[in-house]
C-alpha atoms as a PDB file:
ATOM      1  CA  UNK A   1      29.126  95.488  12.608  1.00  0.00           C
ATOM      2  CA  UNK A   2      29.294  95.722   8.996  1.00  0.00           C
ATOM      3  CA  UNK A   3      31.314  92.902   7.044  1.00  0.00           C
ATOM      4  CA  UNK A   4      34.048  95.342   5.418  1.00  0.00           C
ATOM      5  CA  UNK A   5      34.429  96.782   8.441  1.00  0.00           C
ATOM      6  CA  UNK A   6      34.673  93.367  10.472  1.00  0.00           C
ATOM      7  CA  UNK A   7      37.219  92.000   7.166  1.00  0.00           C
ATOM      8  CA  UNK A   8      39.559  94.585   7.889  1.00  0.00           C
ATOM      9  CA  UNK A   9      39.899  94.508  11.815  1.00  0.00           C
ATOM     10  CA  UNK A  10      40.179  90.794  11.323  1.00  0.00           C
ATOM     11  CA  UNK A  11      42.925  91.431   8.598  1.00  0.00           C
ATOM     12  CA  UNK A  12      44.338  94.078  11.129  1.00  0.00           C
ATOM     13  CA  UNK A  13      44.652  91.697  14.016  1.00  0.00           C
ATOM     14  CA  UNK A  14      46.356  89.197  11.345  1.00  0.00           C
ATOM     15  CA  UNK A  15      49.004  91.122  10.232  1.00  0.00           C
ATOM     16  CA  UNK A  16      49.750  92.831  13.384  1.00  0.00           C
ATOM     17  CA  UNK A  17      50.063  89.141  14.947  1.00  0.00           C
ATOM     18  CA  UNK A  18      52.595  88.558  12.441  1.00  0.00           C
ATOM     19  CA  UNK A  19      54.298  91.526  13.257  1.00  0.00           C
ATOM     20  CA  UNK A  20      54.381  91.009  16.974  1.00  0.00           C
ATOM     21  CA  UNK A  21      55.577  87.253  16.122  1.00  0.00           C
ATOM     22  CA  UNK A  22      58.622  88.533  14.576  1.00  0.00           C
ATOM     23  CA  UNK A  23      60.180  90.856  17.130  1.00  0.00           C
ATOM     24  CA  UNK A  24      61.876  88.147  18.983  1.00  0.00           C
ATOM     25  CA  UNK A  25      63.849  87.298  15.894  1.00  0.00           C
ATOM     26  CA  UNK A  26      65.034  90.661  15.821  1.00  0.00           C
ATOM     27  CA  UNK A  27      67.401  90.113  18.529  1.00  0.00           C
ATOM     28  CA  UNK A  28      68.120  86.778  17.640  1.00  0.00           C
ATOM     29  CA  UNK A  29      69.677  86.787  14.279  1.00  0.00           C
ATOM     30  CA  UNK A  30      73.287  86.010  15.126  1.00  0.00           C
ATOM     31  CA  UNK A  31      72.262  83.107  17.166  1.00  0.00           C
ATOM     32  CA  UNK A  32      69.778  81.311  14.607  1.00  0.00           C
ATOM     33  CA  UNK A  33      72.026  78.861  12.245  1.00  0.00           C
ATOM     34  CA  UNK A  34      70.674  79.301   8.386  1.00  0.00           C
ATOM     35  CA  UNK A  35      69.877  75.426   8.995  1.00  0.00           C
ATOM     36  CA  UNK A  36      67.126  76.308  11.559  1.00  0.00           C
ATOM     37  CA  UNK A  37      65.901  79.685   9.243  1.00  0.00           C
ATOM     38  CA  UNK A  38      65.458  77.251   6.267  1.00  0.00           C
ATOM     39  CA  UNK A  39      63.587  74.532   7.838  1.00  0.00           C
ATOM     40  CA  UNK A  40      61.341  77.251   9.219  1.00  0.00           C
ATOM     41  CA  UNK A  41      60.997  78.572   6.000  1.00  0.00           C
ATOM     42  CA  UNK A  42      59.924  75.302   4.704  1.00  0.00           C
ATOM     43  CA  UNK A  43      57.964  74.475   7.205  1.00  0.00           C
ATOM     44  CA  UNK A  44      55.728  77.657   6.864  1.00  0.00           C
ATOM     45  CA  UNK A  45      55.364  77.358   3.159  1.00  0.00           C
ATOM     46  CA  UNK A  46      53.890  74.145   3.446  1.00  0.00           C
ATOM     47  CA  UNK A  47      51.674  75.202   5.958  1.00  0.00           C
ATOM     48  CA  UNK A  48      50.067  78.045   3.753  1.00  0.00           C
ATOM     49  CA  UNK A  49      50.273  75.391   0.917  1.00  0.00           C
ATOM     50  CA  UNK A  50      48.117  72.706   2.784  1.00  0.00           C
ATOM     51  CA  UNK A  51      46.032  75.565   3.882  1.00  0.00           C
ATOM     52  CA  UNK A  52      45.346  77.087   0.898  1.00  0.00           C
ATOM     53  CA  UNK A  53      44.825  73.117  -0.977  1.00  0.00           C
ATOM     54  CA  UNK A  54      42.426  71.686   1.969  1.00  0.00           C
ATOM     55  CA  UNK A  55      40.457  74.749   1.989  1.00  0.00           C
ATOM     56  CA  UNK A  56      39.082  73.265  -1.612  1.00  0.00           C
ATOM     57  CA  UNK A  57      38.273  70.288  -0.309  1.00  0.00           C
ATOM     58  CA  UNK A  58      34.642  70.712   1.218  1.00  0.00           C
ATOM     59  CA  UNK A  59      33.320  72.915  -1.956  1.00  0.00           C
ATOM     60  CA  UNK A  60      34.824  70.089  -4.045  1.00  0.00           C
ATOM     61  CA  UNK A  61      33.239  67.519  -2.285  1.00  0.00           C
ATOM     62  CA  UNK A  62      29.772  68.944  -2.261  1.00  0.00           C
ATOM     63  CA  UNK A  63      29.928  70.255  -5.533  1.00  0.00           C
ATOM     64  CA  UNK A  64      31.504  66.835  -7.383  1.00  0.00           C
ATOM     65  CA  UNK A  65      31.111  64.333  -4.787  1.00  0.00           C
ATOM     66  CA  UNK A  66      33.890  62.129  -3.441  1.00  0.00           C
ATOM     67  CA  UNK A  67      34.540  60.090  -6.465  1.00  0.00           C
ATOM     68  CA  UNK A  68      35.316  63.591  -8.698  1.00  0.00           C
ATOM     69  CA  UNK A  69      37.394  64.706  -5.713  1.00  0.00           C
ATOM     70  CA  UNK A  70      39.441  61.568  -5.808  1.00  0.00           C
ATOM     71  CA  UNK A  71      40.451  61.822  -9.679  1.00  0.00           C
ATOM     72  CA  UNK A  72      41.059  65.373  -9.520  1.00  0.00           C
ATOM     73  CA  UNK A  73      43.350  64.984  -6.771  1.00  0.00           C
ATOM     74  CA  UNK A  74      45.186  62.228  -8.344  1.00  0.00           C
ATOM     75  CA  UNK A  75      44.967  64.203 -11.680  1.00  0.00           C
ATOM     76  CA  UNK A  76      46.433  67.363  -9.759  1.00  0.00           C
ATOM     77  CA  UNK A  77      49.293  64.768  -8.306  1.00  0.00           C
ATOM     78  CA  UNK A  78      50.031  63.486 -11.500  1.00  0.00           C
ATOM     79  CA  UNK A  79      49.966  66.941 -13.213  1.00  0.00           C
ATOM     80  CA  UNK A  80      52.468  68.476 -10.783  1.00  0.00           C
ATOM     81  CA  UNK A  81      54.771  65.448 -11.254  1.00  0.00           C
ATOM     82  CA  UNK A  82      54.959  65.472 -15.082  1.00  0.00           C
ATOM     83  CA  UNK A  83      55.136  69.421 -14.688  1.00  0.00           C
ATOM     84  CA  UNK A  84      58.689  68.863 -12.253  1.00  0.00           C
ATOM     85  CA  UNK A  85      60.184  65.982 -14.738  1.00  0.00           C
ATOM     86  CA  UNK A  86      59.645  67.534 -18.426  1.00  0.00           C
ATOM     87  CA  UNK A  87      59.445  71.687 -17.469  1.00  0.00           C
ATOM     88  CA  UNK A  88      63.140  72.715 -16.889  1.00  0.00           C
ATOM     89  CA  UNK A  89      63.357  74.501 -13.866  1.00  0.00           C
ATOM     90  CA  UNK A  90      66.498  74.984 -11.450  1.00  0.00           C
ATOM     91  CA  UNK A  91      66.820  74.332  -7.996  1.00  0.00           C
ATOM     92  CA  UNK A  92      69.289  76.430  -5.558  1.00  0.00           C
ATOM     93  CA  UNK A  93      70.904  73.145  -4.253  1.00  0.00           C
ATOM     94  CA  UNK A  94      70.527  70.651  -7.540  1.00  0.00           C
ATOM     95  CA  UNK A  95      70.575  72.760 -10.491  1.00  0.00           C
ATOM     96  CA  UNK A  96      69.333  72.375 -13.507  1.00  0.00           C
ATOM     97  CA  UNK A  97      66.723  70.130 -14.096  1.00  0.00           C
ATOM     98  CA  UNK A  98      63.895  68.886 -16.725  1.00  0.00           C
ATOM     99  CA  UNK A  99      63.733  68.435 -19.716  1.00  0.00           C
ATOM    100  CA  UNK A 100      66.660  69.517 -21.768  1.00  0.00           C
ATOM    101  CA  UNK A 101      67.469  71.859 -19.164  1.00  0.00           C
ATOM    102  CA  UNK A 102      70.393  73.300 -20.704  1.00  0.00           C
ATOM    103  CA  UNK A 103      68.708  75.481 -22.428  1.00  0.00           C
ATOM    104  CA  UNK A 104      67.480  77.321 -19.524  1.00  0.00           C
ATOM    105  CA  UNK A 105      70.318  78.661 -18.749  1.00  0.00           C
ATOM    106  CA  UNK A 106      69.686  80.612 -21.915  1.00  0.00           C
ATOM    107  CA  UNK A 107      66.078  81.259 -21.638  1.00  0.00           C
ATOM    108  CA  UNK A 108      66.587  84.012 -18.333  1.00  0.00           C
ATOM    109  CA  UNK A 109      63.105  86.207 -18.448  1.00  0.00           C
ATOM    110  CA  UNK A 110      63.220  89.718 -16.699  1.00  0.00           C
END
């Protein structure tokens, strides 16, 4: 079996999984509190998040070794969290946030 061919029954098989997964919901919509939708909502983004972050692990590692990996990481850590303190940003429950984050309010892109 060629590989394109193989990459798209695999993809095939993924999406109608996801598919199939979400028929139950169908007829459970008015019994599902928006408490229970958002933690599942959560819950699946971090998933895909940790998925899609430990996936780089291994090529880093052999490509850097584990001392490279290590400051990266931390460098990627500390990036993110000086990113979410001085880039102004809004949350839906918080608000406003960052650095002079009035101004965002004024800065809407389309």
């Amino acid at each position: 079996m060629s590989v394109p061919l193989l990459g798209f029954l695999l993809s095939a098989a993924a999406g109608s999984a996801t598919g199939i997964g979400a028929v139950p919901f169908l007829f459970l919509k008015k019994s599902i509190s928006q408490r229970s939708i958002n933690s599942a909502l959560g819950f699946a983004a971090g998933v895909m998040l940790a998925a899609s972050a430990f996936s780089l692990v291994v090529p880093s590692m052999e490509m850097g070794g584990p001392w490279r990996f290590i400051v990266g990481f931390l460098l990627g850590g500390v990036a993110v969290d000086l990113a979410d303190r001085f880039i102004p940003h809004e949350h839906f429950i918080k608000g406003h946030e960052g650095l002079d984050s009035k101004r965002l309010k004024a800065i809407w892109l389309f």
